[in-house]
PDB file of N, CA and C in Angstrom:
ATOM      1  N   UNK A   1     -14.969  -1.654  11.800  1.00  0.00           N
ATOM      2  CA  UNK A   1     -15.508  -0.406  12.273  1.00  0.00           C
ATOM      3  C   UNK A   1     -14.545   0.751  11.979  1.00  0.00           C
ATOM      4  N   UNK A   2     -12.987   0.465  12.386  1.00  0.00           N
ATOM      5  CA  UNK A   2     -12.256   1.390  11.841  1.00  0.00           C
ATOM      6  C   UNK A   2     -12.393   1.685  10.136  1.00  0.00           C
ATOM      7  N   UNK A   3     -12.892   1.138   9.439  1.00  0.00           N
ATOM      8  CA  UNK A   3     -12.722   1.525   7.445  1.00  0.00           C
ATOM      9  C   UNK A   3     -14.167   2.635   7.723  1.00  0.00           C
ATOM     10  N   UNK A   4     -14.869   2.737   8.542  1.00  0.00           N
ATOM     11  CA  UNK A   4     -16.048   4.112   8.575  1.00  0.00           C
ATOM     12  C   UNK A   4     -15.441   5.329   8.843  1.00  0.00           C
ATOM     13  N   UNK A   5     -14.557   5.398   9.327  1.00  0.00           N
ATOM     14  CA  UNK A   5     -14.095   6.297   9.816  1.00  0.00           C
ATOM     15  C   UNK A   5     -12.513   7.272   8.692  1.00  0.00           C
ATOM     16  N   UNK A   6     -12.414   6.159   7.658  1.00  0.00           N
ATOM     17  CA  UNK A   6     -11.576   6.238   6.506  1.00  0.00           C
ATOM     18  C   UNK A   6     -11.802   7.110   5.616  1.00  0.00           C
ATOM     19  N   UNK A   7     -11.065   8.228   5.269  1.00  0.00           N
ATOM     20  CA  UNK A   7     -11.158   9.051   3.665  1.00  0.00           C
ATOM     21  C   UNK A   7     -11.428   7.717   3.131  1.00  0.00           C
ATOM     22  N   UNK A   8     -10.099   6.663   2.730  1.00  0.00           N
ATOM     23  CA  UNK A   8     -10.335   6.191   1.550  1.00  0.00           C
ATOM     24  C   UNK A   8     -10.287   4.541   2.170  1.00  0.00           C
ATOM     25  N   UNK A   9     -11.121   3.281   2.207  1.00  0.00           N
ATOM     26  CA  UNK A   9     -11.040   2.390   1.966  1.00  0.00           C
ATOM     27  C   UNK A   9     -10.604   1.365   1.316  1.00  0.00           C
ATOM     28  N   UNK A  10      -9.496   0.737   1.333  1.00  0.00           N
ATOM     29  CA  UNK A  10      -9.424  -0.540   0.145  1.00  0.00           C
ATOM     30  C   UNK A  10      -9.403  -1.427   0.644  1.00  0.00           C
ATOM     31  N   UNK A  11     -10.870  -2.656   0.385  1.00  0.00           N
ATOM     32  CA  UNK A  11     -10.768  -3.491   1.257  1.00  0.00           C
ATOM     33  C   UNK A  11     -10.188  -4.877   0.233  1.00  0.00           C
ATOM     34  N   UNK A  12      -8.617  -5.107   0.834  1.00  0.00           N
ATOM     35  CA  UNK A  12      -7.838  -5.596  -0.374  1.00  0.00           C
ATOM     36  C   UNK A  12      -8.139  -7.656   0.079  1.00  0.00           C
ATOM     37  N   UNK A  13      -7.959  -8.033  -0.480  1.00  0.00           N
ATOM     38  CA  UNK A  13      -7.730  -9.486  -0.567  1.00  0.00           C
ATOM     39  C   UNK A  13      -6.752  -9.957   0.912  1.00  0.00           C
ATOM     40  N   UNK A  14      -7.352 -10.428   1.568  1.00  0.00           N
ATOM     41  CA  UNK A  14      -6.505 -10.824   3.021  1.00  0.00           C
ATOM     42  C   UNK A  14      -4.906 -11.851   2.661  1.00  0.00           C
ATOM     43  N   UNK A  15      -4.388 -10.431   3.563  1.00  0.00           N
ATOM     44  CA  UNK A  15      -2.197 -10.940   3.370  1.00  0.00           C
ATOM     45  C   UNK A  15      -1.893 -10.139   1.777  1.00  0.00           C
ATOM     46  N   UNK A  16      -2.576  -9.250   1.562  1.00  0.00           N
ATOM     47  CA  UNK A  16      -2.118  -8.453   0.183  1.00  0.00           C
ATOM     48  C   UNK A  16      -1.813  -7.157   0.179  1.00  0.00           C
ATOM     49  N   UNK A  17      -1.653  -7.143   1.886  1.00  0.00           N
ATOM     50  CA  UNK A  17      -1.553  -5.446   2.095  1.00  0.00           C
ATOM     51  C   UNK A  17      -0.057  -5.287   1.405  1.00  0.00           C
ATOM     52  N   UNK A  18       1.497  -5.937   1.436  1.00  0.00           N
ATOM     53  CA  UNK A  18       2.456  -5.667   0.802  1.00  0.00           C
ATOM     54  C   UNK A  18       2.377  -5.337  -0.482  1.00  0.00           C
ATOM     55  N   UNK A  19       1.452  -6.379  -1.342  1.00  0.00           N
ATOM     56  CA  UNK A  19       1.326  -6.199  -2.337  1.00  0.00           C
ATOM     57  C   UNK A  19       0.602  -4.642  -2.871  1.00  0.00           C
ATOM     58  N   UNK A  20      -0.430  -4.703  -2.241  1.00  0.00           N
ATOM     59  CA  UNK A  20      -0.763  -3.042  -2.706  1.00  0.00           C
ATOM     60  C   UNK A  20      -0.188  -2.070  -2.356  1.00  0.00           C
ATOM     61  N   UNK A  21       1.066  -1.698  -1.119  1.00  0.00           N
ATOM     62  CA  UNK A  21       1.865  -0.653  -0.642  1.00  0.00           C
ATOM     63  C   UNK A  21       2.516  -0.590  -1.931  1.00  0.00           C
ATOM     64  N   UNK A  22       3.431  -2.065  -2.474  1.00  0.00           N
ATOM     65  CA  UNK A  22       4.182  -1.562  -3.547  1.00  0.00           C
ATOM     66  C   UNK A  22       3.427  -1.026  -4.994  1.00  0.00           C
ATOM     67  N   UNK A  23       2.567  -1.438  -5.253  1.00  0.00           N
ATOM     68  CA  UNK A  23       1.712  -1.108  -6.499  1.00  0.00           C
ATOM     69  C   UNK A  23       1.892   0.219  -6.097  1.00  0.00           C
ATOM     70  N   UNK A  24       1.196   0.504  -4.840  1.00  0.00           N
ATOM     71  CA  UNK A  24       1.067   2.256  -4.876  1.00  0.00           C
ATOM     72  C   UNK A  24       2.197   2.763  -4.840  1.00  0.00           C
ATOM     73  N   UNK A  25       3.973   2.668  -4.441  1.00  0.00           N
ATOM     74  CA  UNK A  25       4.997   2.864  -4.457  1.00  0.00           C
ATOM     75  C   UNK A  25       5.291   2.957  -5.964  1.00  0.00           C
ATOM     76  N   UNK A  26       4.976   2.273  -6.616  1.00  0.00           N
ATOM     77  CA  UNK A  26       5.243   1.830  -8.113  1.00  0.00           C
ATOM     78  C   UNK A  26       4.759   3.183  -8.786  1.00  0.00           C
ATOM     79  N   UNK A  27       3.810   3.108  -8.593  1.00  0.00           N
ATOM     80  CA  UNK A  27       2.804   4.408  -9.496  1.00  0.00           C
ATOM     81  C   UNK A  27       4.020   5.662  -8.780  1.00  0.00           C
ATOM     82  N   UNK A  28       3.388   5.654  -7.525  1.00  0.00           N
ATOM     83  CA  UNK A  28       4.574   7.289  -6.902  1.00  0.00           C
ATOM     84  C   UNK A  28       5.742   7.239  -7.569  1.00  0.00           C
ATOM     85  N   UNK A  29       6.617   6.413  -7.608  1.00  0.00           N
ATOM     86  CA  UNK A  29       8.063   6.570  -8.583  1.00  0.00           C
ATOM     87  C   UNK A  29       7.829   6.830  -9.823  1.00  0.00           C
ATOM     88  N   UNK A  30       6.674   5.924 -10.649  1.00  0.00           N
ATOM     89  CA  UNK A  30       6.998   6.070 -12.002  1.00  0.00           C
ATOM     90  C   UNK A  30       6.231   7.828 -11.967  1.00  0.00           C
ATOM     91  N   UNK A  31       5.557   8.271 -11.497  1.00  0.00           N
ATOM     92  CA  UNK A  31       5.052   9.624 -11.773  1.00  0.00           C
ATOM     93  C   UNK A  31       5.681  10.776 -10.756  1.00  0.00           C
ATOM     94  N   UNK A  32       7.021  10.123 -10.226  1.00  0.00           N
ATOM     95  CA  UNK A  32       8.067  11.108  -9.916  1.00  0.00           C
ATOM     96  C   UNK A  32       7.728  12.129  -8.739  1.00  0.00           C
ATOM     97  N   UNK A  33       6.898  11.143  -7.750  1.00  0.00           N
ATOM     98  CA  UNK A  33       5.912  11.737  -6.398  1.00  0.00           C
ATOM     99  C   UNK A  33       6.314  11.283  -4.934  1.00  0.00           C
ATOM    100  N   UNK A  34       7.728  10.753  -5.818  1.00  0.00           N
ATOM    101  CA  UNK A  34       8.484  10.552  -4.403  1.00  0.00           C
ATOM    102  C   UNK A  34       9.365  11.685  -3.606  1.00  0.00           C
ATOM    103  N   UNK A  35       9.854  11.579  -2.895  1.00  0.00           N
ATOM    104  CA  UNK A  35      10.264  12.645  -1.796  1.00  0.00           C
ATOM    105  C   UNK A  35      12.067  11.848  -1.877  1.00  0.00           C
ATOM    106  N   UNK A  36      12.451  12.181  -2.626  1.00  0.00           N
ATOM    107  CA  UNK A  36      14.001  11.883  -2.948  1.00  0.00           C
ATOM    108  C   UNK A  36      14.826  12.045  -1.787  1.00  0.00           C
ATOM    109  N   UNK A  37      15.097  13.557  -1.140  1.00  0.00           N
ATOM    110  CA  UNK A  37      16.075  14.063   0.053  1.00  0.00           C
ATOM    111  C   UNK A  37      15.471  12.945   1.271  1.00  0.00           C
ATOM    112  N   UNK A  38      14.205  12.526   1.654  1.00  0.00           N
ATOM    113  CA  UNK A  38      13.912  11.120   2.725  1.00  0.00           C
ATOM    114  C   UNK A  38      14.650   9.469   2.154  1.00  0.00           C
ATOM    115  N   UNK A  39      14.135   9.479   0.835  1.00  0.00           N
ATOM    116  CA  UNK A  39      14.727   8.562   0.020  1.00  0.00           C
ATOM    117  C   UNK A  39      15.909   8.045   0.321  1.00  0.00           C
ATOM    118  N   UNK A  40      16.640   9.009  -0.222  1.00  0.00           N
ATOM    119  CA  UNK A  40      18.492   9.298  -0.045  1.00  0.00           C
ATOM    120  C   UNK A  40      19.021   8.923   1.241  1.00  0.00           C
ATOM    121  N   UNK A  41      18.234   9.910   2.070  1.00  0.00           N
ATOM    122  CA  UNK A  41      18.527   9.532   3.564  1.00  0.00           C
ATOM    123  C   UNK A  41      18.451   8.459   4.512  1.00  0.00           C
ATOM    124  N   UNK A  42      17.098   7.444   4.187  1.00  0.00           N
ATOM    125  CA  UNK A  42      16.996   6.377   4.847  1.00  0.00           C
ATOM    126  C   UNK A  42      16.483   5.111   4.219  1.00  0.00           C
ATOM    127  N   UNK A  43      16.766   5.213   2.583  1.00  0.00           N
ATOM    128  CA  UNK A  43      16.354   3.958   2.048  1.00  0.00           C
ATOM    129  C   UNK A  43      18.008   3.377   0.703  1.00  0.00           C
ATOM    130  N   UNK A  44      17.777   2.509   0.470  1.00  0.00           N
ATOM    131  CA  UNK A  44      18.551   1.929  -0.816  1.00  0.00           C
ATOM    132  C   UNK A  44      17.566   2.446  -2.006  1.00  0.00           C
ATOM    133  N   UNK A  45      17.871   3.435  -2.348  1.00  0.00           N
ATOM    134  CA  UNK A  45      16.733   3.538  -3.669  1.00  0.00           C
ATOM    135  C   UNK A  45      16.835   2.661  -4.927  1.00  0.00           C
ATOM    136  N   UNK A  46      18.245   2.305  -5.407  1.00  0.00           N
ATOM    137  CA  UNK A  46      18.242   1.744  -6.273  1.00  0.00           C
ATOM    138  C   UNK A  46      17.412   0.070  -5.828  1.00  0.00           C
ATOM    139  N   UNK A  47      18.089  -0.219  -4.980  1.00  0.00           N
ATOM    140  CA  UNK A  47      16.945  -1.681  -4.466  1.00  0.00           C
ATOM    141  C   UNK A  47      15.712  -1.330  -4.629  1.00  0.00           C
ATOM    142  N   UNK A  48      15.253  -0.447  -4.109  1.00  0.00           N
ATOM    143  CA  UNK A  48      13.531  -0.421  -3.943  1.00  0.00           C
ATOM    144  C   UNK A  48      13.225   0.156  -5.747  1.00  0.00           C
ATOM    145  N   UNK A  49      13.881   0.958  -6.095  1.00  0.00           N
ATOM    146  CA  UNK A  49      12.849   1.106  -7.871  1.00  0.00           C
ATOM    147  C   UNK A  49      13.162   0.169  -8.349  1.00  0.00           C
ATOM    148  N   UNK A  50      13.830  -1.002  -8.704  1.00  0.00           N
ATOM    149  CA  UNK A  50      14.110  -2.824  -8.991  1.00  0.00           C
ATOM    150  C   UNK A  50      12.715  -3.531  -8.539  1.00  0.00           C
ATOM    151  N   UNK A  51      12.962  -3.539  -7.032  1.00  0.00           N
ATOM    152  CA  UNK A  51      11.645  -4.293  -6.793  1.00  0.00           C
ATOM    153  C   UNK A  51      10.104  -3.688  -7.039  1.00  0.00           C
ATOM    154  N   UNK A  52       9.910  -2.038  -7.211  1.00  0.00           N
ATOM    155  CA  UNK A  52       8.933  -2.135  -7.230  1.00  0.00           C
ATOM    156  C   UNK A  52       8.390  -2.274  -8.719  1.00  0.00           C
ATOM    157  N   UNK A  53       9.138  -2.287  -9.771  1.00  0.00           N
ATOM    158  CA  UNK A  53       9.124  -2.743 -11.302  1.00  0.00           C
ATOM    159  C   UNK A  53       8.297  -3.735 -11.292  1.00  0.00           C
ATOM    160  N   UNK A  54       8.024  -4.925 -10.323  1.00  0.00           N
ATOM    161  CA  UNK A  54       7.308  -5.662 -10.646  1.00  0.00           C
ATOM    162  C   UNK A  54       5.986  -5.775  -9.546  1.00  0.00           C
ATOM    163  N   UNK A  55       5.894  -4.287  -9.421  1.00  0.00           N
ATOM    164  CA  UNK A  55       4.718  -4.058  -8.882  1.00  0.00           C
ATOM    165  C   UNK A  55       3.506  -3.159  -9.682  1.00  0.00           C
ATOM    166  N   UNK A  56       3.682  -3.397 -11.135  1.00  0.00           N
ATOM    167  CA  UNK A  56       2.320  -2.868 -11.981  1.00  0.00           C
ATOM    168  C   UNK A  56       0.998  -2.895 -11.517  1.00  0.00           C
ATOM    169  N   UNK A  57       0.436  -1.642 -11.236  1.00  0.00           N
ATOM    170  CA  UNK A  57      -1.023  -1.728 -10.888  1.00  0.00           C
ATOM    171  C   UNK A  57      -1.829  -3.089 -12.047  1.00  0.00           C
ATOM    172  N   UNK A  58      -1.625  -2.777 -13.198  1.00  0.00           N
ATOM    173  CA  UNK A  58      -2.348  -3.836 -13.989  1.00  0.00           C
ATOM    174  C   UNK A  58      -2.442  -5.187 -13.545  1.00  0.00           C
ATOM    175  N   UNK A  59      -1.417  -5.848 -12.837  1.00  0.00           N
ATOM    176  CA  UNK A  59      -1.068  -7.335 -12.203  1.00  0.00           C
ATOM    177  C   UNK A  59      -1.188  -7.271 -11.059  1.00  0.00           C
ATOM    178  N   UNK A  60      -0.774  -6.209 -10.183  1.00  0.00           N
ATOM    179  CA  UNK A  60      -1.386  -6.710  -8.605  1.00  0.00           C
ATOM    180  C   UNK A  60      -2.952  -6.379  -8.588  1.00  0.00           C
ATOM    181  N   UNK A  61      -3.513  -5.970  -9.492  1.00  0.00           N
ATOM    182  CA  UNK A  61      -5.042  -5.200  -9.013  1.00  0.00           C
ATOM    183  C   UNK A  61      -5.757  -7.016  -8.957  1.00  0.00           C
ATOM    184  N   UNK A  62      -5.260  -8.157  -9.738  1.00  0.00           N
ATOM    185  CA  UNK A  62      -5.373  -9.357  -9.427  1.00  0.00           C
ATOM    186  C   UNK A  62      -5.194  -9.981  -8.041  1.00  0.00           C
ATOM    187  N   UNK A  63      -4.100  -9.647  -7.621  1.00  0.00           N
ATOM    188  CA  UNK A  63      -3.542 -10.510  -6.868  1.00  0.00           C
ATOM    189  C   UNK A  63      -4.109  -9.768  -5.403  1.00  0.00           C
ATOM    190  N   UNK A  64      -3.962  -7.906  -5.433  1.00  0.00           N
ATOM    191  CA  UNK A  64      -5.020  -7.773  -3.524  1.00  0.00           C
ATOM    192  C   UNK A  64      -6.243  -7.079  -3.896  1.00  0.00           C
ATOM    193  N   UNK A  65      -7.143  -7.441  -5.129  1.00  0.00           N
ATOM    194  CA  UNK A  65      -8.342  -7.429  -5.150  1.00  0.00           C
ATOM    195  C   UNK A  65      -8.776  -5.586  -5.458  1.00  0.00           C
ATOM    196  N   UNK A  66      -7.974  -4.847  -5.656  1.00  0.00           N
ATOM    197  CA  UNK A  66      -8.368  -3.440  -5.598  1.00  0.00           C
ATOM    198  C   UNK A  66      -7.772  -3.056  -7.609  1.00  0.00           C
ATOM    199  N   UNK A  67      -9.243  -2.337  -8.111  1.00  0.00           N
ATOM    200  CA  UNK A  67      -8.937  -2.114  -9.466  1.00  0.00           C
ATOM    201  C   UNK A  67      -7.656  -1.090  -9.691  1.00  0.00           C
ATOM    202  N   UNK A  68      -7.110  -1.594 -10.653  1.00  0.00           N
ATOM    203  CA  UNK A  68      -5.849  -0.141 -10.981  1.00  0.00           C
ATOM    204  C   UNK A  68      -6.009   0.545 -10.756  1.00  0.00           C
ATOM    205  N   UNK A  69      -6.857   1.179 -12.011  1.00  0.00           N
ATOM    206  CA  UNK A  69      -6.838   3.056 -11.496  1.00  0.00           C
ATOM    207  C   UNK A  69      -7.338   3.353 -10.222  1.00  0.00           C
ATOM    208  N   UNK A  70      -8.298   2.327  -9.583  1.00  0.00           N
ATOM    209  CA  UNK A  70      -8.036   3.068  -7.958  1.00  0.00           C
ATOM    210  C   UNK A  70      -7.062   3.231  -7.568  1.00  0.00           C
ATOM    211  N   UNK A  71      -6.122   1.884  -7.263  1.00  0.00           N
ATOM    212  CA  UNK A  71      -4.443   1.604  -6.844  1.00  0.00           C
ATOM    213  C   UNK A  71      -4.162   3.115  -7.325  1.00  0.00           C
ATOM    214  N   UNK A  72      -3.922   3.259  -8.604  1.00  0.00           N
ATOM    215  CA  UNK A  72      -3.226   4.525  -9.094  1.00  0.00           C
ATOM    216  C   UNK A  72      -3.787   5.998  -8.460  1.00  0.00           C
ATOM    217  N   UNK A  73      -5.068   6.266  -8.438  1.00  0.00           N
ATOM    218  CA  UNK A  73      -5.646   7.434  -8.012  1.00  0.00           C
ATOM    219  C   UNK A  73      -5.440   7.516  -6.413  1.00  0.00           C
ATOM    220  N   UNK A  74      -5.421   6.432  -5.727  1.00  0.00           N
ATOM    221  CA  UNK A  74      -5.255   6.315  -4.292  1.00  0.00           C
ATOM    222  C   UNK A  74      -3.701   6.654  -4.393  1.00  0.00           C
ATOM    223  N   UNK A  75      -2.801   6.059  -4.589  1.00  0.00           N
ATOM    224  CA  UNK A  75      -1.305   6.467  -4.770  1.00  0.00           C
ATOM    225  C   UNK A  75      -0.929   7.782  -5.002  1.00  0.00           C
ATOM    226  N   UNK A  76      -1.826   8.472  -5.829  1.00  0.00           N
ATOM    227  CA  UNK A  76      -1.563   9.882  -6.320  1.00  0.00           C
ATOM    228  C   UNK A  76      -2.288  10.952  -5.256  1.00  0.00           C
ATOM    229  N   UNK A  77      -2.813  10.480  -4.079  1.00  0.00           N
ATOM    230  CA  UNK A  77      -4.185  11.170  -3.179  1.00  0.00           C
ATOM    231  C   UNK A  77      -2.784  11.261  -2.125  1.00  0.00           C
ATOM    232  N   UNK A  78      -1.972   9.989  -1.710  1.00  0.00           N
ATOM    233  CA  UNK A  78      -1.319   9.547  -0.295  1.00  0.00           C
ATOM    234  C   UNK A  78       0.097  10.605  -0.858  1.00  0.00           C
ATOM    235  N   UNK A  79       0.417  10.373  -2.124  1.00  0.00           N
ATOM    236  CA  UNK A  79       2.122  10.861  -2.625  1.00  0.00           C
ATOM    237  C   UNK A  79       1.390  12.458  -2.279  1.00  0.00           C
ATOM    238  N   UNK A  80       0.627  13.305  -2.317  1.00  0.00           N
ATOM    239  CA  UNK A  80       0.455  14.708  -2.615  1.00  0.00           C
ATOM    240  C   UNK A  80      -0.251  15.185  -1.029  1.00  0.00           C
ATOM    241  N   UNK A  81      -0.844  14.398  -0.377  1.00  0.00           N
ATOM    242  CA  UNK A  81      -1.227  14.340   0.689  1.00  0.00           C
ATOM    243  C   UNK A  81      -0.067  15.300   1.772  1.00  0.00           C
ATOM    244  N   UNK A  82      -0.527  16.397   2.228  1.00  0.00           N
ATOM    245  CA  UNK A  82       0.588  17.152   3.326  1.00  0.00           C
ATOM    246  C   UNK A  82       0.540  16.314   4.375  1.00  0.00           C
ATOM    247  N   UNK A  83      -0.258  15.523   4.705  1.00  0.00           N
ATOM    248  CA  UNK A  83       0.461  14.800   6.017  1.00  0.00           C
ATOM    249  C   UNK A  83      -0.977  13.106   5.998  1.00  0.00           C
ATOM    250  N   UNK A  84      -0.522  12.412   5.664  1.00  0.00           N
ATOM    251  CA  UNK A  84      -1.146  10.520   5.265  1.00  0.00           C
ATOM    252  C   UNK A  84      -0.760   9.139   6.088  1.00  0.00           C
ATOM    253  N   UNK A  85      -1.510   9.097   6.452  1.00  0.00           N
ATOM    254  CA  UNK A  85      -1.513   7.671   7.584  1.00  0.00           C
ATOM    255  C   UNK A  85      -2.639   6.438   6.825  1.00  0.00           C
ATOM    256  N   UNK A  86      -1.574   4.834   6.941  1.00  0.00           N
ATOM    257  CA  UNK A  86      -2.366   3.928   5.891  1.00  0.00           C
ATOM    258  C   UNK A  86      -2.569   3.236   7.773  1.00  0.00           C
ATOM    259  N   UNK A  87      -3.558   2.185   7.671  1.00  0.00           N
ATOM    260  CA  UNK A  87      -3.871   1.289   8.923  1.00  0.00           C
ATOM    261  C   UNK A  87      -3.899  -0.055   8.644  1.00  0.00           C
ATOM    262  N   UNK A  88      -3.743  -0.925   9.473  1.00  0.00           N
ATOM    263  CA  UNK A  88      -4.156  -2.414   9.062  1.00  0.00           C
ATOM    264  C   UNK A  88      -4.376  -3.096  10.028  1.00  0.00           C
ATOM    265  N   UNK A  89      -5.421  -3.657  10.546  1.00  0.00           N
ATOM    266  CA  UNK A  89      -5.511  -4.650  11.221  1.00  0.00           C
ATOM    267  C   UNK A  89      -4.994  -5.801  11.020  1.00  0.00           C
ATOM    268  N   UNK A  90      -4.318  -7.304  12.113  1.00  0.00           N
ATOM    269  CA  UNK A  90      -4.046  -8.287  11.883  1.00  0.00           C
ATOM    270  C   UNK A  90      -5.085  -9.379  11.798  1.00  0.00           C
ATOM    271  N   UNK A  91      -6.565  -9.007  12.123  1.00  0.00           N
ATOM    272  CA  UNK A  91      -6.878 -10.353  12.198  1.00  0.00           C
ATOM    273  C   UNK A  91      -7.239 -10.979  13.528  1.00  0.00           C
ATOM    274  N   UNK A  92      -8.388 -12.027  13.406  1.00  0.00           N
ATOM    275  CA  UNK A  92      -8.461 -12.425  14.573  1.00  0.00           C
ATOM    276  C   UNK A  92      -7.075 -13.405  15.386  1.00  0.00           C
ATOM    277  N   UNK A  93      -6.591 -14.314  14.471  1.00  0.00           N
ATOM    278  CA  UNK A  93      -5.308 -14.675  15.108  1.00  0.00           C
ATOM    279  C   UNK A  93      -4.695 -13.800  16.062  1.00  0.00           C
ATOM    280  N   UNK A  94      -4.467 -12.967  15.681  1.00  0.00           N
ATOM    281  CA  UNK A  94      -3.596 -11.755  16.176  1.00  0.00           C
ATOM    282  C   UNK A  94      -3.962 -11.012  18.022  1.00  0.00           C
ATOM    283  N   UNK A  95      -5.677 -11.636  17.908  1.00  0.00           N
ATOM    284  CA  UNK A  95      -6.339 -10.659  18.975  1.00  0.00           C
ATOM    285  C   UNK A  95      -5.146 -11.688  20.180  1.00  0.00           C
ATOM    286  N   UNK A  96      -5.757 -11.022  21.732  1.00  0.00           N
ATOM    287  CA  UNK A  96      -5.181 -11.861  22.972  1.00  0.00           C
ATOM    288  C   UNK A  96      -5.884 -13.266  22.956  1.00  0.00           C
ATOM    289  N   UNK A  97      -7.008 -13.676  22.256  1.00  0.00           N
ATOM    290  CA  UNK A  97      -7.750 -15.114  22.563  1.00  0.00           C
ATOM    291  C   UNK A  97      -8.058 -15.653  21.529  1.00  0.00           C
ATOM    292  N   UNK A  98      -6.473 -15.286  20.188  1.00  0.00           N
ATOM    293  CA  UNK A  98      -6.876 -15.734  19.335  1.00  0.00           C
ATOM    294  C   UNK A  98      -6.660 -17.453  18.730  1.00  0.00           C
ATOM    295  N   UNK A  99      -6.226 -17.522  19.588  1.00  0.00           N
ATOM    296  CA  UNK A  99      -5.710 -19.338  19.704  1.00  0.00           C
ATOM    297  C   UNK A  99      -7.364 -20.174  20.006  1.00  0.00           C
ATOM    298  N   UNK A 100      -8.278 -19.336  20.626  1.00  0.00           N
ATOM    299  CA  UNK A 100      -8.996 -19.900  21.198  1.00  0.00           C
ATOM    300  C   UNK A 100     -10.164 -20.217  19.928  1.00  0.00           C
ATOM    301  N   UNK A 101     -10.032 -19.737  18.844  1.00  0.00           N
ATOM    302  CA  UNK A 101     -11.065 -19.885  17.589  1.00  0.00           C
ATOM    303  C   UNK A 101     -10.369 -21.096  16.971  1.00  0.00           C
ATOM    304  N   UNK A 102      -9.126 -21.904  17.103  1.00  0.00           N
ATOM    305  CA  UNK A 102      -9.046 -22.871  16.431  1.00  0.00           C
ATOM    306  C   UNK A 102      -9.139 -24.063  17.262  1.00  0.00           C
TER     307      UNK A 102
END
């Protein structure tokens, strides 16, 4: 019920949400839509542009079910975005009675 209420939907392959943050991370670096002075301040950048190298839209659009150039056009909507919030639900496991479905 919450994805109705969404600008943008990607309803990705379940446990692939990492995988598509970095795809979309991937695209923002390689098209230079990152925010460097936050960067600097509270991340290892050199670690994170390493790992996200092997986050090509072309190969994850396999692996969490969402086509590239969406990955890419969605990445380029969130990097330019004045103010962007992503969501995720866990799942029924996750609810208070979720022990009770197995």
């Amino acid at each position: 019920m919450l994805a109705q209420f969404a600008d943008i939907h990607l309803p990705i392959t379940p446990g692939t949400d990492t995988v598509l943050i970095n795809a979309m991370m991937h695209v923002i670096f390689q098209d230079g839509l990152q925010d460097d002075d936050y960067i600097a301040k509270y991340t290892t950048h050199r670690r994170t542009a390493r790992l996200l190298a092997d986050y090509d839209p072309k190969t994850t659009q396999h692996i969490c079910g969402i086509d590239e150039d969406r990955i890419r056009t969605v990445a380029r909507i969130y990097a330019r975005a004045p103010a962007a919030m992503s969501i995720w639900t866990m799942g029924i496991n996750q609810s208070t009675h979720g022990s009770d479905v197995w």
